[in-house]
PDB file of N, CA and C in Angstrom:
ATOM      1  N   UNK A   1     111.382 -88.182-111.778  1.00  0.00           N
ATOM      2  CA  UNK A   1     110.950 -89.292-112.622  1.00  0.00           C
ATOM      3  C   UNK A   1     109.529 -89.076-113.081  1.00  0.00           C
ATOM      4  N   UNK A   2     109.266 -89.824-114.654  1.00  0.00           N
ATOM      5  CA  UNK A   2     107.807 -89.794-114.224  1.00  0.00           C
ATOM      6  C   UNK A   2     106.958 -90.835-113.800  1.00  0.00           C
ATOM      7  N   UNK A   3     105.568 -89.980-113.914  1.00  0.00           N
ATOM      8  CA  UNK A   3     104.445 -90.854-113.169  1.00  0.00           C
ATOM      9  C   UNK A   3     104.874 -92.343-114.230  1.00  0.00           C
ATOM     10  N   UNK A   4     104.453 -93.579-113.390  1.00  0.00           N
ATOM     11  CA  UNK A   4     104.261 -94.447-113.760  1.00  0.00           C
ATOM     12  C   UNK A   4     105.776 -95.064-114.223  1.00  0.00           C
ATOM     13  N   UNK A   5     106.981 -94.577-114.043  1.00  0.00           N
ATOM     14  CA  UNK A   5     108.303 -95.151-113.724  1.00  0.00           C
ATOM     15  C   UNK A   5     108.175 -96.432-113.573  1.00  0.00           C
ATOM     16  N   UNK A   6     107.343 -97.205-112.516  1.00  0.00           N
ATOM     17  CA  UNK A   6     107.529 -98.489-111.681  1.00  0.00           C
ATOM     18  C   UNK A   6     106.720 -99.630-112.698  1.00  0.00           C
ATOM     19  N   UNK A   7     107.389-100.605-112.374  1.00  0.00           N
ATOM     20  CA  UNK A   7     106.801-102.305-112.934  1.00  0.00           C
ATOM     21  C   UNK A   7     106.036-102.978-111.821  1.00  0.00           C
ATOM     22  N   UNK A   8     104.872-103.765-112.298  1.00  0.00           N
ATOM     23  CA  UNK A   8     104.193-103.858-111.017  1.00  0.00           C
ATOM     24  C   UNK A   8     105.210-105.779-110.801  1.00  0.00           C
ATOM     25  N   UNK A   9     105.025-106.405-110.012  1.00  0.00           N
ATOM     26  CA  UNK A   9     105.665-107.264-110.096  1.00  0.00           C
ATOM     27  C   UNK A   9     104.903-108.531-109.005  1.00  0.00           C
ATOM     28  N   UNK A  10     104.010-109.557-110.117  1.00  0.00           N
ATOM     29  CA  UNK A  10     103.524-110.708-108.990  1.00  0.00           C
ATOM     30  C   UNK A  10     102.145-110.132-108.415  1.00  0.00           C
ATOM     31  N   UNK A  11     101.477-108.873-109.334  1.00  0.00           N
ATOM     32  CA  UNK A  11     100.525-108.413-108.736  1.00  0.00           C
ATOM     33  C   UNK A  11      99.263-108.866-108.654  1.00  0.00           C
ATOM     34  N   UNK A  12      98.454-108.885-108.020  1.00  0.00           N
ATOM     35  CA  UNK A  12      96.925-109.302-107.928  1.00  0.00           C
ATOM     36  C   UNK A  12      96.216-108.396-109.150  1.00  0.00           C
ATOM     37  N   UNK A  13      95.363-108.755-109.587  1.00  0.00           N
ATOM     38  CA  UNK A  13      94.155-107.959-110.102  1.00  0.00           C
ATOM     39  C   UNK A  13      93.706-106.631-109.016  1.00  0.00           C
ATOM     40  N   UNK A  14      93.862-105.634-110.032  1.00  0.00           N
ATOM     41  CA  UNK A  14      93.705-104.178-109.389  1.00  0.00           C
ATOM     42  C   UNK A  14      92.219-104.647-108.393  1.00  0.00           C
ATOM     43  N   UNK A  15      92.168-104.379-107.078  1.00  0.00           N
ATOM     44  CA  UNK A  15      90.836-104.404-106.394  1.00  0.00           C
ATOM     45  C   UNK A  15      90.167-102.827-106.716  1.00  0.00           C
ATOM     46  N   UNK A  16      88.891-103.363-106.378  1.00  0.00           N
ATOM     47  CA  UNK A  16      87.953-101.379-106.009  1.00  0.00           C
ATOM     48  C   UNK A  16      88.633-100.709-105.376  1.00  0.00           C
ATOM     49  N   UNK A  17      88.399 -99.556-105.596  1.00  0.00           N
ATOM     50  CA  UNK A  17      88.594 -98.672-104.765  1.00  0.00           C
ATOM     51  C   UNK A  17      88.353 -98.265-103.693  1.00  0.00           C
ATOM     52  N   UNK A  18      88.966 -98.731-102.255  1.00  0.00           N
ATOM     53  CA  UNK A  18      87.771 -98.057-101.261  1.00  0.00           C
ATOM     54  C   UNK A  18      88.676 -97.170-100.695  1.00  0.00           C
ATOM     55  N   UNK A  19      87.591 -95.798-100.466  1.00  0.00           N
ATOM     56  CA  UNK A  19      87.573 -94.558 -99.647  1.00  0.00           C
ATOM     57  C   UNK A  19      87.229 -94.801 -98.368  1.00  0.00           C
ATOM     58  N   UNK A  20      88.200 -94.207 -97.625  1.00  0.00           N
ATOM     59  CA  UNK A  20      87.888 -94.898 -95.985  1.00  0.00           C
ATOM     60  C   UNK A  20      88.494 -93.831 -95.244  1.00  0.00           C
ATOM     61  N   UNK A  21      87.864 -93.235 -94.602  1.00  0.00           N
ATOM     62  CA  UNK A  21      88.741 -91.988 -94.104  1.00  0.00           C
ATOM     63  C   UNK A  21      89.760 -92.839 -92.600  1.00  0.00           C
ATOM     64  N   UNK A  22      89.834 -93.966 -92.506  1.00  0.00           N
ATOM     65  CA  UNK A  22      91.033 -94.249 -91.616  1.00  0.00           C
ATOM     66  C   UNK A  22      91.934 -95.173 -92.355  1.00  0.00           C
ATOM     67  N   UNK A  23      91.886 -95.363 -93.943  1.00  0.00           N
ATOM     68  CA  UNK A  23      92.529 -96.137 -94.675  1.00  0.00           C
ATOM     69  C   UNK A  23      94.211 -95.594 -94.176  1.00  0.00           C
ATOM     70  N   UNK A  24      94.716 -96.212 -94.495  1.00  0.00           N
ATOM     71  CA  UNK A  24      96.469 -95.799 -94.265  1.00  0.00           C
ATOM     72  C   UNK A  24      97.266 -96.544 -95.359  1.00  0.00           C
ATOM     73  N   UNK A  25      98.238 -95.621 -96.419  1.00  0.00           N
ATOM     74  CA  UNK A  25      98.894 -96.163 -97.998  1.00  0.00           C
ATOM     75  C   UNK A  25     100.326 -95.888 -97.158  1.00  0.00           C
ATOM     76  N   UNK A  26     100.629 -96.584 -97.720  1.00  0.00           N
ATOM     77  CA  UNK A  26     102.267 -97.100 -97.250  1.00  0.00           C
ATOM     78  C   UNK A  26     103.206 -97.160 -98.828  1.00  0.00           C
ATOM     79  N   UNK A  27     104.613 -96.519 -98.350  1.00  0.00           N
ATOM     80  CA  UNK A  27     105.449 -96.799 -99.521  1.00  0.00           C
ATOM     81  C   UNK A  27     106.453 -97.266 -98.834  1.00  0.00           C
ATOM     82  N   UNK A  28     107.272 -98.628 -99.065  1.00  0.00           N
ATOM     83  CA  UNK A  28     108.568 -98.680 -98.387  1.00  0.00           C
ATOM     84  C   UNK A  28     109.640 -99.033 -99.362  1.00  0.00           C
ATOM     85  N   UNK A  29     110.437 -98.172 -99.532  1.00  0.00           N
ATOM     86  CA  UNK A  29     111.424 -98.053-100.712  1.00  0.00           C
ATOM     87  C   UNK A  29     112.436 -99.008-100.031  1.00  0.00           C
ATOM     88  N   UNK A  30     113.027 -99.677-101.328  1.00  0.00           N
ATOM     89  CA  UNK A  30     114.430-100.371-100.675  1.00  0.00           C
ATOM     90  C   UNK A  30     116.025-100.370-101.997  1.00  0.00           C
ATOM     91  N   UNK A  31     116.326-100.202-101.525  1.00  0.00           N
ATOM     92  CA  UNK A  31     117.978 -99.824-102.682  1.00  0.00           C
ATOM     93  C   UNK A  31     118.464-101.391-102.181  1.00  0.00           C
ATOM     94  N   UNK A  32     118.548-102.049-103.570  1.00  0.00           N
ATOM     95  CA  UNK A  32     118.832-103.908-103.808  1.00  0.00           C
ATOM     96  C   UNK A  32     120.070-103.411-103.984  1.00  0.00           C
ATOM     97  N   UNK A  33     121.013-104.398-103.143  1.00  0.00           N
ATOM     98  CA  UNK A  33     122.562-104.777-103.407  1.00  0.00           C
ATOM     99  C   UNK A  33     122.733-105.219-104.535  1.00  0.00           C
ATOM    100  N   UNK A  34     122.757-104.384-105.631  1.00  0.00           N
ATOM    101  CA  UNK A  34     123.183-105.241-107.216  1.00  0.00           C
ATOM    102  C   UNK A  34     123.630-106.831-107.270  1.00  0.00           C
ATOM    103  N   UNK A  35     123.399-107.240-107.846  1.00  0.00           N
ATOM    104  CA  UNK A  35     123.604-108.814-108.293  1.00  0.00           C
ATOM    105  C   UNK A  35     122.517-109.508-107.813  1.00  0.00           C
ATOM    106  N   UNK A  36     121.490-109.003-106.241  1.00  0.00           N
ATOM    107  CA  UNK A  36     120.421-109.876-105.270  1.00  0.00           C
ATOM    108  C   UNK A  36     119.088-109.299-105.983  1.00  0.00           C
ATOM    109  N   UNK A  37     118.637-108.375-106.869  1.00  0.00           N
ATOM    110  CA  UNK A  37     117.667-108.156-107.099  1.00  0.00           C
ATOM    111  C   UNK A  37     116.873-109.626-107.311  1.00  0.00           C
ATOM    112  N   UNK A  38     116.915-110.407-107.880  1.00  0.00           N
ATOM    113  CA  UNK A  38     116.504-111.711-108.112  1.00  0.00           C
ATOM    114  C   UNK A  38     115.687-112.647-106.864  1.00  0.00           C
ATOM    115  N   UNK A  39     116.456-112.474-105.570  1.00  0.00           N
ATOM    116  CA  UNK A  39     116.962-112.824-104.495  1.00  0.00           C
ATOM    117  C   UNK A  39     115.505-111.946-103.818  1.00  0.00           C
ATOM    118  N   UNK A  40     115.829-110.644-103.934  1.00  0.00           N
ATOM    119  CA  UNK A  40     114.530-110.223-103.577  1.00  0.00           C
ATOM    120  C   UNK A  40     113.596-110.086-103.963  1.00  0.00           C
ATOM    121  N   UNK A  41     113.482-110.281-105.469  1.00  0.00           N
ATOM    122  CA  UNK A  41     112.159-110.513-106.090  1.00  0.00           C
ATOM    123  C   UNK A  41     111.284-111.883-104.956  1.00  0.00           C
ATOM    124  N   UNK A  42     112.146-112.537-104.756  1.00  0.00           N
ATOM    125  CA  UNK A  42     111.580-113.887-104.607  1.00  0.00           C
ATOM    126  C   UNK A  42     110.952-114.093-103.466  1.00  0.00           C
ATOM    127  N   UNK A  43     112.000-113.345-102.655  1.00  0.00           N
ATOM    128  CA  UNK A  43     111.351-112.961-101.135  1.00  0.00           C
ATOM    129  C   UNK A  43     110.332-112.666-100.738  1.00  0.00           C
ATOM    130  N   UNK A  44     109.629-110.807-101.877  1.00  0.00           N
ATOM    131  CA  UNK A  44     108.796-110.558-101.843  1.00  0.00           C
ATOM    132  C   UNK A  44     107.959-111.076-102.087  1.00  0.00           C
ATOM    133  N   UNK A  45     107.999-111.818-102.952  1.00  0.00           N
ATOM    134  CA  UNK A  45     106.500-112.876-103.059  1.00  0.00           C
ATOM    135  C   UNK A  45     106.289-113.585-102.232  1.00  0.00           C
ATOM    136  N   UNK A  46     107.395-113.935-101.273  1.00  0.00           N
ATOM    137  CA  UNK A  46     106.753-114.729-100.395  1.00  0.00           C
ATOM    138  C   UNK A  46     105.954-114.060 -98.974  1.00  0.00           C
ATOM    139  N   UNK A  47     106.532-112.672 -99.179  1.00  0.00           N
ATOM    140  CA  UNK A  47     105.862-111.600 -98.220  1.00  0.00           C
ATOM    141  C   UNK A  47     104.473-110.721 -98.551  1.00  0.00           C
ATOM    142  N   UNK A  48     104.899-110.958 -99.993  1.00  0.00           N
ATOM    143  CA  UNK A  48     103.294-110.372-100.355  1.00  0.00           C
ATOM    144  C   UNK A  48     102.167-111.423-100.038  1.00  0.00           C
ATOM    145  N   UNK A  49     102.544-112.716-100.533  1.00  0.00           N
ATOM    146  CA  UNK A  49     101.277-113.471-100.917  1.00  0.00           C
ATOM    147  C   UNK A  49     101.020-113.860 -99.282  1.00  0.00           C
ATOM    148  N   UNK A  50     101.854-113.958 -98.198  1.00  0.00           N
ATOM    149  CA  UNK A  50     101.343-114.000 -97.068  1.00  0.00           C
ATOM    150  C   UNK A  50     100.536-112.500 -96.698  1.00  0.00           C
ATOM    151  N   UNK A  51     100.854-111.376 -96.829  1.00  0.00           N
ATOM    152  CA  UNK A  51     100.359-109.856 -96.763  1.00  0.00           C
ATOM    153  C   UNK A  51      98.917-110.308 -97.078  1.00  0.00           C
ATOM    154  N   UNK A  52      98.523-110.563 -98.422  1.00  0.00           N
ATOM    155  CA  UNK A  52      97.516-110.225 -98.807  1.00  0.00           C
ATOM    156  C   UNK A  52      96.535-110.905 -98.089  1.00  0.00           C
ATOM    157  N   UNK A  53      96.928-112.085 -97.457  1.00  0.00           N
ATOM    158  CA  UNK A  53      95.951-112.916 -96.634  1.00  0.00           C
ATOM    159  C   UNK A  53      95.668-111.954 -95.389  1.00  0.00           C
ATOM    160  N   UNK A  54      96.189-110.960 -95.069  1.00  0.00           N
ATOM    161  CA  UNK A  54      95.876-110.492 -93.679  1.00  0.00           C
ATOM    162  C   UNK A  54      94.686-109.506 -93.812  1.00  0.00           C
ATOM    163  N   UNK A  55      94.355-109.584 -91.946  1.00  0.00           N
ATOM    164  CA  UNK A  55      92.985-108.859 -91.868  1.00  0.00           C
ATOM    165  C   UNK A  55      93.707-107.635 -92.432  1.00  0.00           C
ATOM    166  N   UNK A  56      92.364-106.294 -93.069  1.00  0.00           N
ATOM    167  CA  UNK A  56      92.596-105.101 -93.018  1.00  0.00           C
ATOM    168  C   UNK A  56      93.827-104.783 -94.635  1.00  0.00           C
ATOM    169  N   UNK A  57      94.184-105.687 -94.839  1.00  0.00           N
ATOM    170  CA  UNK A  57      95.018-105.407 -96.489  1.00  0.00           C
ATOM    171  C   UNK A  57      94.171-105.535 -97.604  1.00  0.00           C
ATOM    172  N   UNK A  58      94.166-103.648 -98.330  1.00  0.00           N
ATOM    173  CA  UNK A  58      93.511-103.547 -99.038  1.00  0.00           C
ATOM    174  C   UNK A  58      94.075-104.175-100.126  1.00  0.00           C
ATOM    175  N   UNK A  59      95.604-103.704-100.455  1.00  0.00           N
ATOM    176  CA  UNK A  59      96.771-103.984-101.326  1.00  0.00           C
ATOM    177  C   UNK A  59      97.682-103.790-100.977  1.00  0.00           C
ATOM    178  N   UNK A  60      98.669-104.765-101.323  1.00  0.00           N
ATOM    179  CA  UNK A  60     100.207-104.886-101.282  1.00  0.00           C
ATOM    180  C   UNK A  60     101.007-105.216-102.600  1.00  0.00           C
ATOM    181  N   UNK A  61     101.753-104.424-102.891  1.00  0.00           N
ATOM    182  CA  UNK A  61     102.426-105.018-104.254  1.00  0.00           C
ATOM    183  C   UNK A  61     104.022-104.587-103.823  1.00  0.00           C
ATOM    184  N   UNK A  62     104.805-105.550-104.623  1.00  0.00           N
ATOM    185  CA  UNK A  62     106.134-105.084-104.574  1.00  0.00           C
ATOM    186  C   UNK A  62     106.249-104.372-106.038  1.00  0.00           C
ATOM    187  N   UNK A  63     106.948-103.269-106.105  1.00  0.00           N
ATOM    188  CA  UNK A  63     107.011-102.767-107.496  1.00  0.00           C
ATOM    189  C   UNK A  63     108.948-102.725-107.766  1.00  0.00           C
ATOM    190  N   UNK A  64     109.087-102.491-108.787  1.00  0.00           N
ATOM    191  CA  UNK A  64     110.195-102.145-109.761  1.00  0.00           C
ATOM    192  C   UNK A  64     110.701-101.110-110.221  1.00  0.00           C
ATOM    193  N   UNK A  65     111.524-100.175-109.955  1.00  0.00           N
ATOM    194  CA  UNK A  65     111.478 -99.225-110.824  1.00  0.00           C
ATOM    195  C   UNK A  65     112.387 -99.210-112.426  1.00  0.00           C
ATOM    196  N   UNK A  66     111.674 -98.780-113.370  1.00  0.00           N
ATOM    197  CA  UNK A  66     111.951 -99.573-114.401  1.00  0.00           C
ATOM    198  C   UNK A  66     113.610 -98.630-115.060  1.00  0.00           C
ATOM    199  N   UNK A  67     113.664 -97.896-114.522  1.00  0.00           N
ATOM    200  CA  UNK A  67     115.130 -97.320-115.075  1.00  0.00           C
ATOM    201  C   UNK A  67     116.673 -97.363-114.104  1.00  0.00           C
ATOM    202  N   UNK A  68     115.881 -97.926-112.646  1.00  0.00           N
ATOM    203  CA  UNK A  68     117.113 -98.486-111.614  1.00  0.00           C
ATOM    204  C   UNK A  68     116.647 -99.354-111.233  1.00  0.00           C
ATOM    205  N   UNK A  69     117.083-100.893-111.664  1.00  0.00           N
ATOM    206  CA  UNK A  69     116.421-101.983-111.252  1.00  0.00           C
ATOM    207  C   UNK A  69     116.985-102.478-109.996  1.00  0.00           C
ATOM    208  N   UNK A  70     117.682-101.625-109.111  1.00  0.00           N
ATOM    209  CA  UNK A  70     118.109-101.902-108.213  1.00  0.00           C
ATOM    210  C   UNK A  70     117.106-101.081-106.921  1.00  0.00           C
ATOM    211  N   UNK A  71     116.137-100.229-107.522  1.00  0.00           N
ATOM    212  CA  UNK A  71     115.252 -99.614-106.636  1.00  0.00           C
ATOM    213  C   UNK A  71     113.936-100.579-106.637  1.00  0.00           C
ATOM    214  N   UNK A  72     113.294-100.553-105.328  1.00  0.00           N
ATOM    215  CA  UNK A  72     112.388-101.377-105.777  1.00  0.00           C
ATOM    216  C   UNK A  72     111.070-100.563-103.992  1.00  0.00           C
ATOM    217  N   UNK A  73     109.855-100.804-104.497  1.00  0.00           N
ATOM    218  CA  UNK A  73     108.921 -99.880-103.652  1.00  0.00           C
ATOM    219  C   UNK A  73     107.842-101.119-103.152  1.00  0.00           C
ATOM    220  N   UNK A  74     107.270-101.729-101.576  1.00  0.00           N
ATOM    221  CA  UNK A  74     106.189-102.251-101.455  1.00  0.00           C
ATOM    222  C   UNK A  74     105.223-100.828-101.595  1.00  0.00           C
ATOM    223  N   UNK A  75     104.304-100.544-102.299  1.00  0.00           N
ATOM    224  CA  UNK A  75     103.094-100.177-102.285  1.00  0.00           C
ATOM    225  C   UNK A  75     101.976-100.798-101.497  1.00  0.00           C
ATOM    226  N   UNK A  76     101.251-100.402-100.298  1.00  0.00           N
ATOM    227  CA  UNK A  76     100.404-100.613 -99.563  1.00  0.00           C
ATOM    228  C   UNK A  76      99.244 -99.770 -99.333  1.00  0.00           C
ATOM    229  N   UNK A  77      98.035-100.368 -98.747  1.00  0.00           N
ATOM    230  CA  UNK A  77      96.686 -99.975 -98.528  1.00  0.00           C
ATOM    231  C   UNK A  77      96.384-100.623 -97.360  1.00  0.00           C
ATOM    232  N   UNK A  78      95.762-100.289 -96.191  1.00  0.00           N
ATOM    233  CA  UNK A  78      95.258-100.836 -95.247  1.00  0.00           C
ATOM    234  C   UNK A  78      94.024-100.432 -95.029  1.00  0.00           C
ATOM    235  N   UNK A  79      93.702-100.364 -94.063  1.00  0.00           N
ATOM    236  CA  UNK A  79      91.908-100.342 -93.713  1.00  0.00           C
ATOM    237  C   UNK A  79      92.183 -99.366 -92.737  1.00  0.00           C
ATOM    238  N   UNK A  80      93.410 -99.842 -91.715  1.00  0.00           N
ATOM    239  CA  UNK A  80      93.027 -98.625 -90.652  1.00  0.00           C
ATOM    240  C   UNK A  80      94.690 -98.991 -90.085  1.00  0.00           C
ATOM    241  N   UNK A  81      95.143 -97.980 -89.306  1.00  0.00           N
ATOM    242  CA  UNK A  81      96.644 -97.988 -88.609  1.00  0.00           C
ATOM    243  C   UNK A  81      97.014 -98.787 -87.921  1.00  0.00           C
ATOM    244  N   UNK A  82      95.674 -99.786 -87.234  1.00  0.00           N
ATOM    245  CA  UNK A  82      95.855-101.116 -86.155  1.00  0.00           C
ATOM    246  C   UNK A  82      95.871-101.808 -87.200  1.00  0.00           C
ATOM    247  N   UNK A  83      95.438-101.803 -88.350  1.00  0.00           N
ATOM    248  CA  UNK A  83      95.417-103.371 -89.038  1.00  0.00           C
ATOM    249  C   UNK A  83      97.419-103.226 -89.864  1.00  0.00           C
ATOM    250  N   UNK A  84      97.785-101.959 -90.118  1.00  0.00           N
ATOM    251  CA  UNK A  84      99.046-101.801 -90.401  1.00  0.00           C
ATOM    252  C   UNK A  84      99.584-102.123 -89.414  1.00  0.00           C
ATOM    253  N   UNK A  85      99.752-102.046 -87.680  1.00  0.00           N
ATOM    254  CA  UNK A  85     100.511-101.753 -86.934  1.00  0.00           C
ATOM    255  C   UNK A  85     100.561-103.705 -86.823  1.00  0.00           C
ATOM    256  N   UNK A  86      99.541-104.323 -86.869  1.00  0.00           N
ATOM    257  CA  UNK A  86      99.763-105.831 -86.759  1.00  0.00           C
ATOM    258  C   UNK A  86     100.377-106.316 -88.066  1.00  0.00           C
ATOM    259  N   UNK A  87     100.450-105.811 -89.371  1.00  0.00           N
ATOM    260  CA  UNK A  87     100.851-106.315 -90.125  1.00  0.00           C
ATOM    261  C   UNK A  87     102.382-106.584 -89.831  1.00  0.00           C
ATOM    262  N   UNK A  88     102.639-105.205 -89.189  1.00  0.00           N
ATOM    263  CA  UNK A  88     104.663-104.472 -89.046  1.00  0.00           C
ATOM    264  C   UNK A  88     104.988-105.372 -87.926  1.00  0.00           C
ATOM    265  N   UNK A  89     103.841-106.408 -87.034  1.00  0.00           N
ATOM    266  CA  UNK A  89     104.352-107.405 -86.009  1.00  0.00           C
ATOM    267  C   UNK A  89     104.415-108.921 -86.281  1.00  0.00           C
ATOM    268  N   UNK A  90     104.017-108.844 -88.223  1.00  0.00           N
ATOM    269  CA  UNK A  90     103.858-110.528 -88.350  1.00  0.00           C
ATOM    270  C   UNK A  90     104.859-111.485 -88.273  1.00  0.00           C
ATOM    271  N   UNK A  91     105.187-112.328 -88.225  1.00  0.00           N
ATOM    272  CA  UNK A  91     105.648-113.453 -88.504  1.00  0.00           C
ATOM    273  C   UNK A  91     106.730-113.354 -89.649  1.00  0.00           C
ATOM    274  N   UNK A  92     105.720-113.101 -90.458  1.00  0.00           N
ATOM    275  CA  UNK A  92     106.379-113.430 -92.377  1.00  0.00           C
ATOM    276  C   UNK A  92     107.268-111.913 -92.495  1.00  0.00           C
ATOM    277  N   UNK A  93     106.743-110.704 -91.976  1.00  0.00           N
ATOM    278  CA  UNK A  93     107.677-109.546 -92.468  1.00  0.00           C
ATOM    279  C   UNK A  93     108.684-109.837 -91.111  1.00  0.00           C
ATOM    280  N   UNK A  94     108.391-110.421 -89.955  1.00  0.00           N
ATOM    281  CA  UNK A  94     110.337-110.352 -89.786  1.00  0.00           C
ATOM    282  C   UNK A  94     110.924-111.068 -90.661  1.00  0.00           C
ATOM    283  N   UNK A  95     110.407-112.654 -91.073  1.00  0.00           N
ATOM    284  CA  UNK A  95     111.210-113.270 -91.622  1.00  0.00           C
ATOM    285  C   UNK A  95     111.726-112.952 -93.045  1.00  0.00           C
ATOM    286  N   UNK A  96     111.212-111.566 -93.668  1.00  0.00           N
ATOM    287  CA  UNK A  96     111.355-111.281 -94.760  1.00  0.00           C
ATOM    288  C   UNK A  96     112.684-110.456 -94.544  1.00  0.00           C
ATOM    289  N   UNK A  97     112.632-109.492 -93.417  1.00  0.00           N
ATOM    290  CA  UNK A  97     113.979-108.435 -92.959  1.00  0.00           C
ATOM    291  C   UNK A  97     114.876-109.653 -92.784  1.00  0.00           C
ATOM    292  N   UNK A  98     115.065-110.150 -91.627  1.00  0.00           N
ATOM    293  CA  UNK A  98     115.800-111.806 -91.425  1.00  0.00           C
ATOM    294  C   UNK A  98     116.660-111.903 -92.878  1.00  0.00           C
ATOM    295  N   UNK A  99     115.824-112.217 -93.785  1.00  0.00           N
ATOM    296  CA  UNK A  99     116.301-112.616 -94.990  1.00  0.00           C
ATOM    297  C   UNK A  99     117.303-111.734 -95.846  1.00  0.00           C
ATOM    298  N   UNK A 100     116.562-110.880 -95.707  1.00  0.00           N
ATOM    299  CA  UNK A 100     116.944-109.562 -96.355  1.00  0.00           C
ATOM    300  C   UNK A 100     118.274-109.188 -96.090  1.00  0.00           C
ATOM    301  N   UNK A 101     118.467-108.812 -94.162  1.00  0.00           N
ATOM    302  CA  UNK A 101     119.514-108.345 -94.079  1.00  0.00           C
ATOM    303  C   UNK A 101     120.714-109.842 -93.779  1.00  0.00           C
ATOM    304  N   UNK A 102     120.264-110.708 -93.395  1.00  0.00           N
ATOM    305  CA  UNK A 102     121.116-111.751 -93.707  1.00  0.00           C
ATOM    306  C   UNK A 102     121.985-112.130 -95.178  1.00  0.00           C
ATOM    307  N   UNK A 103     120.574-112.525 -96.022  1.00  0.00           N
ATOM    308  CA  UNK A 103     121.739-112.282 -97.702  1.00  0.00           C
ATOM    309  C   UNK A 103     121.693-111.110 -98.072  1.00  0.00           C
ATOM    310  N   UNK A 104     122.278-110.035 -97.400  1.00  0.00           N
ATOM    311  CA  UNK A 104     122.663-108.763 -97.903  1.00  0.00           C
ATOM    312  C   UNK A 104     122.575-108.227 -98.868  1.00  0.00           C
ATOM    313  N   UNK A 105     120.520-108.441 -99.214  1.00  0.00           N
ATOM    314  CA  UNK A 105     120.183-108.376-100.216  1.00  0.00           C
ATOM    315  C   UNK A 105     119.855-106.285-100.485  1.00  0.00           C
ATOM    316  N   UNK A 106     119.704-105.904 -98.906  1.00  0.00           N
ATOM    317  CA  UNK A 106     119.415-104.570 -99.140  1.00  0.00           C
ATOM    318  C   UNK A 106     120.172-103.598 -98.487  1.00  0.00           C
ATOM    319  N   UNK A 107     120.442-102.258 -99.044  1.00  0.00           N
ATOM    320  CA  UNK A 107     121.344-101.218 -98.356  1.00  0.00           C
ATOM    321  C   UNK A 107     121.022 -99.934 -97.899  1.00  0.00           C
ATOM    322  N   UNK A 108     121.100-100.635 -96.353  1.00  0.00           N
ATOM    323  CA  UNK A 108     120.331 -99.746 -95.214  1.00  0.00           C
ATOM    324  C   UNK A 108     119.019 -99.937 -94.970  1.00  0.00           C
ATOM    325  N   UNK A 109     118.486-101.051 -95.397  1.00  0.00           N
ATOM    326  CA  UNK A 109     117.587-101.104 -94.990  1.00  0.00           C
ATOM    327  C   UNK A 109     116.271-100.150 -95.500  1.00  0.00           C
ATOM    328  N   UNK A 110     114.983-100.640 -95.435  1.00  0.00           N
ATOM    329  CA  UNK A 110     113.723 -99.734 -96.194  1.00  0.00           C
ATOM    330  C   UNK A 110     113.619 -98.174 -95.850  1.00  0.00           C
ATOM    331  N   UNK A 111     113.313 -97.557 -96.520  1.00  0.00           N
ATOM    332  CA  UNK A 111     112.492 -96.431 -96.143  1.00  0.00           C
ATOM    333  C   UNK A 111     111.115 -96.477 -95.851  1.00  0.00           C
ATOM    334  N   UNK A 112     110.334 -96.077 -94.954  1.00  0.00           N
ATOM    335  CA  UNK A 112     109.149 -96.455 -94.976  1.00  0.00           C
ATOM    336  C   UNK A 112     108.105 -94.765 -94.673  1.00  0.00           C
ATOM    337  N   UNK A 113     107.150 -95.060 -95.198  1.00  0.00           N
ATOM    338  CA  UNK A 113     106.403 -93.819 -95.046  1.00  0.00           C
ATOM    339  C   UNK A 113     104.794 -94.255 -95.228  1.00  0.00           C
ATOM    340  N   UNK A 114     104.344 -93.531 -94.231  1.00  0.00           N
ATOM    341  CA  UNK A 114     102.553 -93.863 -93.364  1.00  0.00           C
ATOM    342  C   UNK A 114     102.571 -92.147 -94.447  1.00  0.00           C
ATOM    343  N   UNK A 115     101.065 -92.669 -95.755  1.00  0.00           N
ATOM    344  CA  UNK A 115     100.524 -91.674 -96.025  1.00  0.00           C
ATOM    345  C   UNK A 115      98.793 -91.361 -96.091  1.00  0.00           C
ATOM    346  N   UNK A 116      98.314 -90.697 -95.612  1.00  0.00           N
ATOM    347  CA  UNK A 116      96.824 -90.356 -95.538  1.00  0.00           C
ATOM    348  C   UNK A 116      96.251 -89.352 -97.010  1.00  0.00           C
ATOM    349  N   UNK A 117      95.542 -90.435 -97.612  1.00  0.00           N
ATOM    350  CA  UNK A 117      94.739 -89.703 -98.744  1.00  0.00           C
ATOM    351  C   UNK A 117      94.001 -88.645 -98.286  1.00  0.00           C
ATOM    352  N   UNK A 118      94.286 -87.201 -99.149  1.00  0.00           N
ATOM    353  CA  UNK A 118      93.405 -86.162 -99.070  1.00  0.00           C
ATOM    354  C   UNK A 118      92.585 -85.721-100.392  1.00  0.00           C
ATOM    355  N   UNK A 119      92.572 -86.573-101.273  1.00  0.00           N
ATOM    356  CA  UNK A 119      91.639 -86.178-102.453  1.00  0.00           C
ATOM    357  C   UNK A 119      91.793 -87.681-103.619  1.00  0.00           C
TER     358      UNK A 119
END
């Protein structure tokens, strides 16, 4: 695909940039059960806009991909791997899986991937 494929969706105003050599970017892909994309749009907002309140979140966005609208990516930034590792114990992201895999909105569940900027 190319760069820039994705729709940003419910996003904040781009923040600065910060360089942090213990920052930690997160992608967690999810494949939407056709017909629930809607379903999870809605969700996510309710998981982002709690996200963004937490310590250590640089950014969180749910994105779109604009040629399988059934793919869809949280994009993340943290500060450091403890402020990720409390995020992955909140409250609001079980109740977001809860949701998720209850209205069988997703299939198989996220992919998730811890990446460290090198340039």
């Amino acid at each position: 695909k190319e760069h820039g494929s994705s729709s940003l969706i419910n996003c904040l105003p781009q923040r600065a940039h910060v360089a942090m050599a213990d920052a930690v970017y997160v992608t967690a892909t999810f494949k939407v059960t056709p017909g629930k994309e809607a379903d999870f749009i809605e969700a996510g907002k309710v998981v982002c806009e709690a996200t963004r309140k937490e310590e250590g979140c640089i950014y969180y966005d749910l994105v779109q991909d604009q040629e399988d609208g059934s793919c869809f990516q949280m994009v993340e930034k943290w500060t450091s791997a403890a402020a990720l590792d409390a995020h992955g114990k909140s409250d609001h992201v079980g109740a977001f899986g809860k949701a998720c895999t209850e209205g069988g909105m997703w299939v198989g569940g996220p992919v998730i991937q811890r990446l460290t900027q090198r340039a």
